[in-house]
N, C-alpha and C. Protein backbone atom coordinates (compact mmCIF):
# COMPACT_ATOMS: atom_id res chain seq x y z
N UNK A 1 0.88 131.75 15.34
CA UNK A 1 1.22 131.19 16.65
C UNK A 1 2.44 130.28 16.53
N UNK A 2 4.00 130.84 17.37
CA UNK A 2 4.37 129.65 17.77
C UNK A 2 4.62 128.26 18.21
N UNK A 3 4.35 127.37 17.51
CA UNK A 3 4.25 126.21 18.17
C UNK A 3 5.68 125.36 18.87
N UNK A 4 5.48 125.06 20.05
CA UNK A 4 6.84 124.59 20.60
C UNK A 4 6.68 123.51 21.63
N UNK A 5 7.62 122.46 21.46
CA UNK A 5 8.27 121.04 21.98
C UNK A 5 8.98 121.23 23.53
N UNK A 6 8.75 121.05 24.28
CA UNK A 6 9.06 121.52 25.95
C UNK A 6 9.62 119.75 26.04
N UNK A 7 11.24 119.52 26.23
CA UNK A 7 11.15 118.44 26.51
C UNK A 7 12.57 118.61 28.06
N UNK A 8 12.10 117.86 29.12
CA UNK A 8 12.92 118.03 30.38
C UNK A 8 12.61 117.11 31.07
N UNK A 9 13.31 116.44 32.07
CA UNK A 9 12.88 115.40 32.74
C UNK A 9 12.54 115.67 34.28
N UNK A 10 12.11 117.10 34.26
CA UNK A 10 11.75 117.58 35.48
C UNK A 10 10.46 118.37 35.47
N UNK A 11 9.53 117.46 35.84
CA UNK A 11 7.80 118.70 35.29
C UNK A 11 7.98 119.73 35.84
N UNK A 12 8.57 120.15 37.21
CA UNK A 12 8.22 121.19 37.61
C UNK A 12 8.99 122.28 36.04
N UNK A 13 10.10 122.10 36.05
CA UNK A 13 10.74 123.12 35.00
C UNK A 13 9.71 122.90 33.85
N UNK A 14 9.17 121.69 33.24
CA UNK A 14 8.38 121.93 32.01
C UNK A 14 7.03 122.86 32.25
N UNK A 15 7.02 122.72 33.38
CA UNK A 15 5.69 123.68 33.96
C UNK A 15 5.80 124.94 33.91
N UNK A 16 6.99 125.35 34.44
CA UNK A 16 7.93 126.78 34.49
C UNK A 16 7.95 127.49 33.42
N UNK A 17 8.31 126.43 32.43
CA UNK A 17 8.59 126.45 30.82
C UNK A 17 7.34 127.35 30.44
N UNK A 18 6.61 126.58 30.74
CA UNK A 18 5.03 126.42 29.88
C UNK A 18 4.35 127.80 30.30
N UNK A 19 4.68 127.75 31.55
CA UNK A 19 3.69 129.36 31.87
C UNK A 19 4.36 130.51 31.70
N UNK A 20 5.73 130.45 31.59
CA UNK A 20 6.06 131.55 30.70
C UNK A 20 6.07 131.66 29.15
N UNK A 21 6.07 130.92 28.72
CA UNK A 21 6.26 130.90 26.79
C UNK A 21 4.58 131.22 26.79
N UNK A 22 3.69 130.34 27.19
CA UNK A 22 2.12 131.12 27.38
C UNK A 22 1.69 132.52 27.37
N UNK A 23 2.24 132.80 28.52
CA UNK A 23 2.67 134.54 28.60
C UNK A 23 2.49 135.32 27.57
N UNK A 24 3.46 134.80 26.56
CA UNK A 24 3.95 135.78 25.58
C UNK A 24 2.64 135.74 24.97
N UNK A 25 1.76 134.99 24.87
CA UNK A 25 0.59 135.44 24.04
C UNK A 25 0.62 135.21 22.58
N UNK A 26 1.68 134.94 22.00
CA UNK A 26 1.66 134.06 20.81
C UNK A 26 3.05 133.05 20.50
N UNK A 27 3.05 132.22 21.56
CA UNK A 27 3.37 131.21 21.66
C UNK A 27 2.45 129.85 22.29
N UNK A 28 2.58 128.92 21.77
CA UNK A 28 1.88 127.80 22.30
C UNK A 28 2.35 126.77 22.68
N UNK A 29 2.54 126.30 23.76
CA UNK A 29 3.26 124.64 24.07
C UNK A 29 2.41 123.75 23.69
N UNK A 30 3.00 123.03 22.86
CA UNK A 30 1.70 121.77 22.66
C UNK A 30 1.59 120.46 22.49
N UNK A 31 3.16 119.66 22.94
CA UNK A 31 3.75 119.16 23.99
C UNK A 31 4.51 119.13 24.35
N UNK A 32 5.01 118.11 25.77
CA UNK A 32 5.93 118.25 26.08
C UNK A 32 6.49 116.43 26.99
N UNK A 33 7.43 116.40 27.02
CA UNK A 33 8.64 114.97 27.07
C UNK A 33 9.43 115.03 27.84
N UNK A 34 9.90 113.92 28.51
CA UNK A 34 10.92 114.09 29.41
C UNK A 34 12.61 112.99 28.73
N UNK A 35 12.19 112.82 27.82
CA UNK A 35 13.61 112.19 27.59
C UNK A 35 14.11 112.68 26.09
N UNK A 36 15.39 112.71 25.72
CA UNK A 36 15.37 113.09 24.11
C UNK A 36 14.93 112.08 23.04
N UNK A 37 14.94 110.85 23.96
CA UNK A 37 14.15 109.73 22.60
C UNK A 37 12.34 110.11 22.83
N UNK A 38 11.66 110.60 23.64
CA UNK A 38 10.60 111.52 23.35
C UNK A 38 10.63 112.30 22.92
N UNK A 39 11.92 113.17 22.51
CA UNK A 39 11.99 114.47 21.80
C UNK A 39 11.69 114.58 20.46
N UNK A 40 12.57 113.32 19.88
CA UNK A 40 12.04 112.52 18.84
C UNK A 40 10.95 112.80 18.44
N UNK A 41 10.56 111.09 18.89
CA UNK A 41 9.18 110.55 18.32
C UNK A 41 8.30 112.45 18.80
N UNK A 42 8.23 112.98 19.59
CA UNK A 42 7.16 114.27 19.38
C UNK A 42 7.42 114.76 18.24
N UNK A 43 8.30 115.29 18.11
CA UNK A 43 8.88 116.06 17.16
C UNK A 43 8.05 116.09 16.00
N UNK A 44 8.85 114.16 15.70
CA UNK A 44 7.87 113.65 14.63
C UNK A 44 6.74 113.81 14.40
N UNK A 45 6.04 113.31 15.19
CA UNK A 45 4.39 113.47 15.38
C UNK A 45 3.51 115.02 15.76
N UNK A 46 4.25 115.96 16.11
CA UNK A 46 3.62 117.08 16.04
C UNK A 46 4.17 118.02 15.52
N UNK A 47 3.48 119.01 14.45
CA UNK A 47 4.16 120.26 13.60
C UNK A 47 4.86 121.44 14.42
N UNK A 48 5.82 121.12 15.10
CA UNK A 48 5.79 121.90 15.66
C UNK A 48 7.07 122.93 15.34
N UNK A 49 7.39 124.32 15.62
CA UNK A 49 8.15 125.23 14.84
C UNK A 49 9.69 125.16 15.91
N UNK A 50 9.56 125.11 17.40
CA UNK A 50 10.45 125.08 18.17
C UNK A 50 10.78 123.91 19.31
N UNK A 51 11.95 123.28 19.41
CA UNK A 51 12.34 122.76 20.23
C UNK A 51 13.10 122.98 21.46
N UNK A 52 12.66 123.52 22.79
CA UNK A 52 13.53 123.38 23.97
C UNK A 52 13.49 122.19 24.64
N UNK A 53 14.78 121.95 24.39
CA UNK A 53 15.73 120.99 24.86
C UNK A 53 16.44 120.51 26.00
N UNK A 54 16.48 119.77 27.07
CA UNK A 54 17.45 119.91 27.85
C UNK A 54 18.52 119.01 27.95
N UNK A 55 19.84 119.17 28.34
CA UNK A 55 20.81 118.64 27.88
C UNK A 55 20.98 116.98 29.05
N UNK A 56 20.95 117.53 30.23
CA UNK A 56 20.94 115.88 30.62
C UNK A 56 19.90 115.26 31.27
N UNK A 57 19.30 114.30 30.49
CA UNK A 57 18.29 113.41 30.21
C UNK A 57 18.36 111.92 30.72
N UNK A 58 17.51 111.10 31.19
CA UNK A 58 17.87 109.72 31.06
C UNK A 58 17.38 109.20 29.07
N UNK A 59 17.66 108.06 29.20
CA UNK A 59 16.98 107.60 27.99
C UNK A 59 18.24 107.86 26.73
N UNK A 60 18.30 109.01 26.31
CA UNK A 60 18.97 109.73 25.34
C UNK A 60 19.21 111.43 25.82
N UNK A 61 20.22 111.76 25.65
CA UNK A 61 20.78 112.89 26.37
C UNK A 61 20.08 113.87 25.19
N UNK A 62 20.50 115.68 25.68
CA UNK A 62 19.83 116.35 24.55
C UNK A 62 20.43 116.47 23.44
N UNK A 63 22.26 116.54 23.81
CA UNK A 63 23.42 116.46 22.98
C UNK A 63 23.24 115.50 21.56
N UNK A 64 23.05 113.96 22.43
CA UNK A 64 23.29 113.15 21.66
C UNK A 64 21.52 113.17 20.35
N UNK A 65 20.42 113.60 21.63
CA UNK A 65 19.39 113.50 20.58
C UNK A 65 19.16 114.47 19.56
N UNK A 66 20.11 115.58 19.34
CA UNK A 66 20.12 116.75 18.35
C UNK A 66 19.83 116.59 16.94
N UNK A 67 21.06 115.07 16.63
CA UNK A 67 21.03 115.02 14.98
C UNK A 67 20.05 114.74 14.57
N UNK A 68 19.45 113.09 15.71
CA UNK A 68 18.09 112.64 15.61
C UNK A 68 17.23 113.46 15.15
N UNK A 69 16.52 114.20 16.26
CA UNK A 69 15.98 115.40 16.33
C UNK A 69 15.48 115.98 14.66
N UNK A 70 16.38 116.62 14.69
CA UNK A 70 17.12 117.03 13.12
C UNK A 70 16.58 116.61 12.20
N UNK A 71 17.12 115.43 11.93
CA UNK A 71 16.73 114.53 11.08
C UNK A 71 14.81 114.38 11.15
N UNK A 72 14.55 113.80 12.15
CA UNK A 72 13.34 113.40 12.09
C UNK A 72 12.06 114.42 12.34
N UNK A 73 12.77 116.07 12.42
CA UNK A 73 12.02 116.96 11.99
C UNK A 73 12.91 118.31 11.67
N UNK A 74 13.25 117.76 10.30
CA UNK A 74 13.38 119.24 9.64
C UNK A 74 13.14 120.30 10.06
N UNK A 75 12.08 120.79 9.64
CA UNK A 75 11.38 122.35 9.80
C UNK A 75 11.54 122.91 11.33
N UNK A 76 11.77 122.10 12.75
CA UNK A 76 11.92 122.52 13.89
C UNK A 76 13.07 122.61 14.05
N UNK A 77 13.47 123.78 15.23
CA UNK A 77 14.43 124.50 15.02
C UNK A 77 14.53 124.33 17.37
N UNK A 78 15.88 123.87 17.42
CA UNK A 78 16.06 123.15 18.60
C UNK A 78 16.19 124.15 19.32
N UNK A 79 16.43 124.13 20.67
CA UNK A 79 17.09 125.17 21.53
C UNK A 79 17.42 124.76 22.70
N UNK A 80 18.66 124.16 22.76
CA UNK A 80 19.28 123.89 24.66
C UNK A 80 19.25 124.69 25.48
N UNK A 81 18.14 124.34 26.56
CA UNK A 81 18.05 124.88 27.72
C UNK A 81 18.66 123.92 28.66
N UNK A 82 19.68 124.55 29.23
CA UNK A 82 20.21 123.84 30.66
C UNK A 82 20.72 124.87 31.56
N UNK A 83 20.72 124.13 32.67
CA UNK A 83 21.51 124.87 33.69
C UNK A 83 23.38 124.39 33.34
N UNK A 84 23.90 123.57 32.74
CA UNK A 84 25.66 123.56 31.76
C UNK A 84 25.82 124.13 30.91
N UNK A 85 26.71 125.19 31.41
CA UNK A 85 26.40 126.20 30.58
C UNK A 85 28.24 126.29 29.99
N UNK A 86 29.00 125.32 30.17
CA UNK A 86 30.25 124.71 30.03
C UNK A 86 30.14 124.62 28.59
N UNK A 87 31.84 125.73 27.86
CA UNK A 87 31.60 125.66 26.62
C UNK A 87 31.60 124.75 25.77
N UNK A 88 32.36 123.57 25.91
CA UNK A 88 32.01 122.17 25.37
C UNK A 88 31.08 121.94 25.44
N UNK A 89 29.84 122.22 25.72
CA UNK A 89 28.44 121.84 25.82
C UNK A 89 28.08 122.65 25.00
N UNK A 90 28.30 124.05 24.84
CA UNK A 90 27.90 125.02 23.93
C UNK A 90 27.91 124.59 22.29
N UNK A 91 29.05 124.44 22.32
CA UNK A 91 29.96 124.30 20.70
C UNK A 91 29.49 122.78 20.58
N UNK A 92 29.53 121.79 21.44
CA UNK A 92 28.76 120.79 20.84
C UNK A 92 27.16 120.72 20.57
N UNK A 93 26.33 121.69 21.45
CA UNK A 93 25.31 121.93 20.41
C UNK A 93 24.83 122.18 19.86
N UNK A 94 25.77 123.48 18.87
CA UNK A 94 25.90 124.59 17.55
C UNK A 94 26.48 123.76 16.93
N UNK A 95 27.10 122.84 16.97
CA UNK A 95 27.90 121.80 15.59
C UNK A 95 26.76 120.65 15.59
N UNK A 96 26.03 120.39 16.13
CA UNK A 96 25.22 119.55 16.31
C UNK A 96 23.87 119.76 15.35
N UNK A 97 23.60 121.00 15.25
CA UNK A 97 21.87 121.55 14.38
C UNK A 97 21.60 122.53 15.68
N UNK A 98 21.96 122.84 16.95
CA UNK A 98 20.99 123.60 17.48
C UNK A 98 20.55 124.78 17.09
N UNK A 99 19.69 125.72 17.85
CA UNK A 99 19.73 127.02 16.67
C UNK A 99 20.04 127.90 17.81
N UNK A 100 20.34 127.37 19.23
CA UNK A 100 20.71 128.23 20.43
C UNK A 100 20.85 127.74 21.73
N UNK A 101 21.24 128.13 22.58
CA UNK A 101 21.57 127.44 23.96
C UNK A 101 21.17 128.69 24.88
N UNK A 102 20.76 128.38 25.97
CA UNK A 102 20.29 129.16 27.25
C UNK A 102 20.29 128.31 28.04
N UNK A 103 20.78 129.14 29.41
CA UNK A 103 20.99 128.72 30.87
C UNK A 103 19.35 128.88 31.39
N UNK A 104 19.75 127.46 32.24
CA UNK A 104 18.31 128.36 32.52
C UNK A 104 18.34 129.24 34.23
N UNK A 105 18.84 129.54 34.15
CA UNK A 105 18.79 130.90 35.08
C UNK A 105 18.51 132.62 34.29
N UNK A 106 18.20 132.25 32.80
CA UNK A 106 17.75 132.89 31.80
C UNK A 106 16.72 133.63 32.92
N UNK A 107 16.63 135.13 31.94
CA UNK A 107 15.22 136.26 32.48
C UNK A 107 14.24 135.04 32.09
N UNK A 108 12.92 135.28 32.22
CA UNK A 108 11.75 134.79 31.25
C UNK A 108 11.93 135.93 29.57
N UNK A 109 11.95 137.00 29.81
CA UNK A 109 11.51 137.32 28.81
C UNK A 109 12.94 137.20 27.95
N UNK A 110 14.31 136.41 27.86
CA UNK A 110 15.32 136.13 27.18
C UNK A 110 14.32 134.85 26.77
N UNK A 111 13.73 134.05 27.29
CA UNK A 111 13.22 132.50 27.02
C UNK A 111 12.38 132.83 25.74
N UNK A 112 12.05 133.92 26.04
CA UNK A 112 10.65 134.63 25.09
C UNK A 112 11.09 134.67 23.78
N UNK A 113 12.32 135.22 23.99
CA UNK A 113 13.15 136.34 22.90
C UNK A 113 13.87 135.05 21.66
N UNK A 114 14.42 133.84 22.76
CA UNK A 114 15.05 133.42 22.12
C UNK A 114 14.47 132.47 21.45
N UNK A 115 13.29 131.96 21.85
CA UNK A 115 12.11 131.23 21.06
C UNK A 115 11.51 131.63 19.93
N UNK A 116 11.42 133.19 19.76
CA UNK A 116 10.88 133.88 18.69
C UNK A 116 11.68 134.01 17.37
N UNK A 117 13.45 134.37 18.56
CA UNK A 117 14.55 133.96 17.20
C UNK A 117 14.34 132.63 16.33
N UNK A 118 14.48 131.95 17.34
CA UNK A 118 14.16 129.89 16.65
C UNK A 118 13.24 130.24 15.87
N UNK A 119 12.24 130.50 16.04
CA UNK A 119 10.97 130.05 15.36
C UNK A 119 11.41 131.13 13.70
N UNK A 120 11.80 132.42 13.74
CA UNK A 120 12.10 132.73 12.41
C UNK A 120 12.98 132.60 11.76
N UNK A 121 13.74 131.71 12.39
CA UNK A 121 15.09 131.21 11.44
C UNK A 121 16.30 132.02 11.90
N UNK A 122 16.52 132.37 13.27
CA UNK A 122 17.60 133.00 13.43
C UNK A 122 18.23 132.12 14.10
N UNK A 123 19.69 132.59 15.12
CA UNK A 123 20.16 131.69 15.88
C UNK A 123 20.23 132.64 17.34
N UNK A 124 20.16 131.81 18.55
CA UNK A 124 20.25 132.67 19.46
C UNK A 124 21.02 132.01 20.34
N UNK A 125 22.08 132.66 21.30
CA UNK A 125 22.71 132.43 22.09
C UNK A 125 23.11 133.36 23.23
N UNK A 126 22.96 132.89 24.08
CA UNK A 126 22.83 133.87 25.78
C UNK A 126 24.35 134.22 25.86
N UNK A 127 23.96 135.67 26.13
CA UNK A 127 24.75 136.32 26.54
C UNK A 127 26.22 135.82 27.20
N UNK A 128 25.83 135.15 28.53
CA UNK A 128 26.63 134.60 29.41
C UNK A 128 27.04 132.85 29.03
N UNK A 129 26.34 132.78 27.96
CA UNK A 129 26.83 131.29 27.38
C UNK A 129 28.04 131.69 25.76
N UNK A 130 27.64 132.93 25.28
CA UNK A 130 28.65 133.73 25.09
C UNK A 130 29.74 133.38 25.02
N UNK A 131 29.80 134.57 26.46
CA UNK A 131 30.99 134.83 27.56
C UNK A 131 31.91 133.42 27.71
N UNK A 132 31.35 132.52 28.18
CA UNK A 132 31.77 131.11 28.68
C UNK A 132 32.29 130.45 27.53
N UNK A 133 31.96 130.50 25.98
CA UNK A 133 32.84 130.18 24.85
C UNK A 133 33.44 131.16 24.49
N UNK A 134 34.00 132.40 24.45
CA UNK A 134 34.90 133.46 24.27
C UNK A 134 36.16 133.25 24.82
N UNK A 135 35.60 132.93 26.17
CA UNK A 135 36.58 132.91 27.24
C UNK A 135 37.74 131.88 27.04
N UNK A 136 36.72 130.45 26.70
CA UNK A 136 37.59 129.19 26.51
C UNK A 136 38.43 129.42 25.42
N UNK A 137 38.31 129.77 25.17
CA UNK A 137 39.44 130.08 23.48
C UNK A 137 40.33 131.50 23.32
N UNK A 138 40.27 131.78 24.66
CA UNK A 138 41.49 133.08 24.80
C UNK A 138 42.96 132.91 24.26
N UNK A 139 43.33 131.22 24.11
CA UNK A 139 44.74 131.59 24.17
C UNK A 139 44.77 130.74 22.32
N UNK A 140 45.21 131.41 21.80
CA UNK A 140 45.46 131.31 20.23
C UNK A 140 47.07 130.91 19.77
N UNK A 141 47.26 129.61 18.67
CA UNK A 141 48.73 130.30 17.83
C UNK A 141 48.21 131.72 16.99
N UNK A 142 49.57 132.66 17.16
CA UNK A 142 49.84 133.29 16.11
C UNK A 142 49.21 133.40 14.97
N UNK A 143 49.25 132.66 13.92
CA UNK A 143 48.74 132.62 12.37
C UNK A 143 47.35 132.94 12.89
N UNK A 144 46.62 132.14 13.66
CA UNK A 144 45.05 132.37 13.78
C UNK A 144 44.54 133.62 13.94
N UNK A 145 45.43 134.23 15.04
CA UNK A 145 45.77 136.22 15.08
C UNK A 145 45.62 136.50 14.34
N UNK A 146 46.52 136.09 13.55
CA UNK A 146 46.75 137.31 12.38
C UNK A 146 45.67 137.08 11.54
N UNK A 147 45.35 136.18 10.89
CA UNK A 147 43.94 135.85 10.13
C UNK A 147 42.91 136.40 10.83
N UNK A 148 42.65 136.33 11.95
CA UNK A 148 41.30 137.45 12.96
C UNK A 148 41.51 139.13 12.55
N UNK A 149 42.51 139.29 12.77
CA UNK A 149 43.00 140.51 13.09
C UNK A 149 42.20 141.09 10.96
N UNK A 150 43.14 140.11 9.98
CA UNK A 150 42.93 140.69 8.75
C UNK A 150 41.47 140.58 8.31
N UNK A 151 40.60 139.83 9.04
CA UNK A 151 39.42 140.03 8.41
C UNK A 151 38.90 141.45 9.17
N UNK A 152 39.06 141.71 10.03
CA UNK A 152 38.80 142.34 10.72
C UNK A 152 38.96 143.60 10.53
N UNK A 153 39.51 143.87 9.50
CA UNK A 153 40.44 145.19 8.82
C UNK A 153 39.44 145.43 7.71
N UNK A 154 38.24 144.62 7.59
CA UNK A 154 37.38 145.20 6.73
C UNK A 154 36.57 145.84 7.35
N UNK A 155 36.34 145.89 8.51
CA UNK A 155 34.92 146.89 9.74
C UNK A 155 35.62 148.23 9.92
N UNK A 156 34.52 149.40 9.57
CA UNK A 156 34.89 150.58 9.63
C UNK A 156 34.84 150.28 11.21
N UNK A 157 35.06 151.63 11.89
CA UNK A 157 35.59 152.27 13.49
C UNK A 157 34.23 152.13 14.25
N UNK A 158 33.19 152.40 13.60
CA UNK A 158 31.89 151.97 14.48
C UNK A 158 31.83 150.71 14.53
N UNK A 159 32.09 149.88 13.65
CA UNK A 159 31.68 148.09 13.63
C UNK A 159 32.10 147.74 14.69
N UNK A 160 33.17 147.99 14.63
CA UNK A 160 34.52 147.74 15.37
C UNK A 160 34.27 147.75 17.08
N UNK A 161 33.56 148.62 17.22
CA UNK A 161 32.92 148.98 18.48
C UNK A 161 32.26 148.28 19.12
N UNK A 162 31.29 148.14 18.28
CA UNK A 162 30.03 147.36 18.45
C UNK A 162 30.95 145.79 18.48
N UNK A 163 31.63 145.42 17.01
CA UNK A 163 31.80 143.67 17.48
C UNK A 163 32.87 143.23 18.73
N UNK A 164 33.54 144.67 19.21
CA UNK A 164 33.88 144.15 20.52
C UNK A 164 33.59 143.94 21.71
N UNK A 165 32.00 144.43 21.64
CA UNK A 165 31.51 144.18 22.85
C UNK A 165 30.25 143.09 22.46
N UNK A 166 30.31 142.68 21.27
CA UNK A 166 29.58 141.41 21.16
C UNK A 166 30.76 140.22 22.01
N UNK A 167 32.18 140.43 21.49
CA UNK A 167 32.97 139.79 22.20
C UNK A 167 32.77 139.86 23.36
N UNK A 168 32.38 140.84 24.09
CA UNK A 168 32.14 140.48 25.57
C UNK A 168 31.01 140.07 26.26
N UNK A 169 30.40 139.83 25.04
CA UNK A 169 28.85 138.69 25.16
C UNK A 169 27.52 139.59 25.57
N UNK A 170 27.82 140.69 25.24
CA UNK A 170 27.03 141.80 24.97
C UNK A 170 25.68 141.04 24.44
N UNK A 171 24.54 141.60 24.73
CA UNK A 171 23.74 141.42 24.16
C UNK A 171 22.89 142.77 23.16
N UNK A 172 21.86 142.85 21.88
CA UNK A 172 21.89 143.92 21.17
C UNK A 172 21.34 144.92 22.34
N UNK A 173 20.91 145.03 22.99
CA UNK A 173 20.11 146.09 23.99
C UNK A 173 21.41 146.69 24.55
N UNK A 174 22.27 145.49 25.55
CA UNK A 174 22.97 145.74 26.04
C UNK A 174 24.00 147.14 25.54
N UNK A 175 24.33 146.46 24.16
CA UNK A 175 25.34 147.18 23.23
C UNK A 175 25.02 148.37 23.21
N UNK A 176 23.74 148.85 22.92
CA UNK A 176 23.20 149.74 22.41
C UNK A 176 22.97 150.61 23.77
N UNK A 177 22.96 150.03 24.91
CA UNK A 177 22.88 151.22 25.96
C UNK A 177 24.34 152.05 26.32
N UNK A 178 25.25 150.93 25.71
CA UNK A 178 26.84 150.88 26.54
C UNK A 178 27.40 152.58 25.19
N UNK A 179 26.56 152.09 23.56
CA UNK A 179 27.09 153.17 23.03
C UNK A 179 26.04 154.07 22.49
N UNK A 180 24.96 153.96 23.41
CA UNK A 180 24.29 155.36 23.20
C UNK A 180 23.28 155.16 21.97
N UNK A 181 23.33 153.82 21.51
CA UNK A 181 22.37 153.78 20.20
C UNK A 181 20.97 152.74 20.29
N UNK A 182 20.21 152.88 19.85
CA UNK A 182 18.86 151.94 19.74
C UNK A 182 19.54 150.29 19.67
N UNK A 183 18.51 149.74 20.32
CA UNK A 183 18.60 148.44 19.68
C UNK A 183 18.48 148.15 18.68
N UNK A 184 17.48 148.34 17.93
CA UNK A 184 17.50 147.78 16.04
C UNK A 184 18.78 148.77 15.49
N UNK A 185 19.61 149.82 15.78
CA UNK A 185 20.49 150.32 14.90
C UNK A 185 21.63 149.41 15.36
N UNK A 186 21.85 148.81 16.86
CA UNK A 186 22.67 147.64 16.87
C UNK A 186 22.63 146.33 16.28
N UNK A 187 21.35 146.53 16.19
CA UNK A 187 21.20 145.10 15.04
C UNK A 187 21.71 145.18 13.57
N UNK A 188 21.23 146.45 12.97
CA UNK A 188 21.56 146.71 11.82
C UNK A 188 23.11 146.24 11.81
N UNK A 189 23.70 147.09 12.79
CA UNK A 189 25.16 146.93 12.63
C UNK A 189 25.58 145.32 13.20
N UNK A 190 25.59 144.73 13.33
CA UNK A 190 25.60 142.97 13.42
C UNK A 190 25.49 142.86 12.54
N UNK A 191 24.00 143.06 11.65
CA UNK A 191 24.12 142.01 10.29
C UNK A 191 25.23 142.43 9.22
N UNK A 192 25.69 143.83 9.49
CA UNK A 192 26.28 144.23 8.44
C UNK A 192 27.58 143.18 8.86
N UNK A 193 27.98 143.56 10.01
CA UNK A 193 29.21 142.88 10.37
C UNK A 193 29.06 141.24 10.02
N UNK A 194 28.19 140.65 10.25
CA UNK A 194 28.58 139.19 9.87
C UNK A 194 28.51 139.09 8.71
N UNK A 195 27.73 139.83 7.44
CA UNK A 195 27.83 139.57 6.31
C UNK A 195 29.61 140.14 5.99
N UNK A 196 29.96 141.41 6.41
CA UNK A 196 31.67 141.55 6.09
C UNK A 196 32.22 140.49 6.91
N UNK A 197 32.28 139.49 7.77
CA UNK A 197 33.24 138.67 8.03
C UNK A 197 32.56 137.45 7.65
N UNK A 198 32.15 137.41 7.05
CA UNK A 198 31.68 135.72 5.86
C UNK A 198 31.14 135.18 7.70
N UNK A 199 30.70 135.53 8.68
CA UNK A 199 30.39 134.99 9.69
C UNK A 199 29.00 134.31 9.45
N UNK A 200 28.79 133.10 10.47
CA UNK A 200 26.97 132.68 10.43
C UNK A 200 26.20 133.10 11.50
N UNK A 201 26.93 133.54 12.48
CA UNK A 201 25.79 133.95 13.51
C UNK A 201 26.99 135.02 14.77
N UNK A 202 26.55 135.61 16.02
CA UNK A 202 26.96 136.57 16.46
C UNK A 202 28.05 136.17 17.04
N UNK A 203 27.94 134.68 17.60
CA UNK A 203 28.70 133.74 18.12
C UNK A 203 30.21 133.47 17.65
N UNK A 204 29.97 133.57 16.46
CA UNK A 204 31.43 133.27 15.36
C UNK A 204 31.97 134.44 15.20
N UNK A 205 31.25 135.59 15.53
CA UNK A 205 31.91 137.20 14.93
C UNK A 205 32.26 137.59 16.57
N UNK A 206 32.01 137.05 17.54
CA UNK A 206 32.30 136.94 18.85
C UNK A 206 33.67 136.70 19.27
N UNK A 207 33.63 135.14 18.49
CA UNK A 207 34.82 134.60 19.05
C UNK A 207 35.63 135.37 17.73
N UNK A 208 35.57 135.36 16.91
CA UNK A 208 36.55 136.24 15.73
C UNK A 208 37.08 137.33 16.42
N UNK A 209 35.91 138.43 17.36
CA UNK A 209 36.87 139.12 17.98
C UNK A 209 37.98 139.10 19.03
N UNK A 210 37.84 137.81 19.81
CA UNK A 210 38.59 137.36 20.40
C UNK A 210 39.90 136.92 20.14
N UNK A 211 39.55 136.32 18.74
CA UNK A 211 40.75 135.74 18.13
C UNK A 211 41.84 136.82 17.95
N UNK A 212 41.39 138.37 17.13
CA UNK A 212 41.72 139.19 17.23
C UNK A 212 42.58 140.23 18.05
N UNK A 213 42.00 139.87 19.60
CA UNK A 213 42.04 140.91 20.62
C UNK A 213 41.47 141.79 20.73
N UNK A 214 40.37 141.77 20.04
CA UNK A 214 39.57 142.93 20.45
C UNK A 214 38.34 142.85 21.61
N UNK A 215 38.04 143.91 21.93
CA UNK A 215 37.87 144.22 23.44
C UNK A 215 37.85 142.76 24.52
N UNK A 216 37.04 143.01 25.57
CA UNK A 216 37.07 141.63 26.52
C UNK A 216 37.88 141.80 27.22
C-alpha cells in the first residue's frame, strides 16, 4: 500500500484529493495539512512514501517547504500539485527535491499515475507542465544548439521520433498512439533514450529536444 501526505490549504481539494487516490485501491491517505510547515512536522511523524504538495500556502509556501521537506523525510518522495503551472514554478520545484509537478486540472487517473511514479522512485511530470517549460526556453545561443543537436546524433531514426514528441510534452500513451506503438514499447524507448543522452528524467530529454529543434 501506498502511503501518502495530502497537504493544501483548501479541504475541499484535500477531500477531492483523498477520494480519488482511495479509488485506486492501493493507495492510502493517511494524513493530511494545510500549510508546508505541517508538511513538515507530518512528514516527520508519519512513514509515509508520497508527498502532494501545494504550492501557495499560508505559513510556509510549497516551494520554499521542499528542501525542509526533504531533509526531514528522506524516504518521501514530494509532488506539486497546483493550479501554477508557470515554468518558473516548474524548474523551481525539480531543482528543489520534487519528484513531479501536476496541475490540478489533472485527469484523476494522471493523479493516480503520477503518485505510483513517486512512490517507486520515478519522476513524473504533466504533460502540459511539460509543454509550459519547453516552451519557455525556445530561444537559445548558438553553442547550446549545437551541443543539443551533437548529443543528439547518438539516437537512431526511431528515438528520434519518439524524443520529439516527448518535446511536445507528449505523454507515453500519447506517443504511442501518434506512432502506432504500445505504451510500454514507448517506454522502453525513453529509457533507452535518457540513458544515451546522460539525461535524468523525460523532462531534460524534452527540453534537450528543444534545444536541438527537434519537433514542437
Amino acid at each position: 500500500m501506498i502511503r501518502v501526505l495530502v497537504v493544501d490549504d483548501e479541504p475541499l481539494i484535500r477531500a477531492g484529493i483523498r477520494a480519488i487516490l482511495t479509488s485506486a485501491g492501493d493507495i492510502e491517505v493517511v494524513a493530511e495539512g494545510g500549510t508546508g510547515r505541517e508538511a513538515v512536522e507530518l512528514a516527520r511523524s508519519h512513514a509515509v512514501d508520497v508527498v502532494l504538495l501545494d504550492i501557495q500556502m499560508p505559513v510556509l509556501d510549497g516551494l520554499s517547504a521542499l528542501p525542509e521537506l526533504r531533509r526531514a523525510a528522506p524516504a518521501a518522495r514530494p509532488l506539486i500539485l497546483t493550479t501554477f503551472g508557470e515554468p518558473d514554478n516548474v524548474l523551481a520545484a525539480l531543482r528543489r527535491g520534487g519528484a513531479g509537478f501536476l496541475l490540478k486540472d489533472s485527469a484523476p487517473e494522471e493523479l493516480i499515475r503520477a503518485v505510483r511514479a513517486a512512490a517507486s522512485g520515478g519522476a513524473y511530470l504533466s504533460p502540459s507542465a511539460t509543454r509550459h517549460v519547453v516552451d519557455s526556453l525556445a530561444d537559445l545561443p548558438d553553442g547550446r544548439a549545437d551541443e543539443a543537436r551533437e548529443r543528439l546524433s547518438r539516437l537512431g531514426p526511431r528515438e528520434r521520433e519518439v524524443l520529439a514528441l516527448l518535446g511536445e510534452g507528449l505523454s507515453n500513451a500519447d506517443a504511442g498512439r501518434r506512432l502506432h506503438m504500445s505504451e510500454a514499447t514507448v517506454k522502453a524507448y525513453v529509457s533507452r533514450i535518457l540513458a544515451k543522452l546522460d539525461c535524468a528524467n523525460r523532462v531534460q530529454a524534452a527540453l534537450l529536444a528543444r534545444d536541438a529543434g527537434l519537433g514542437g
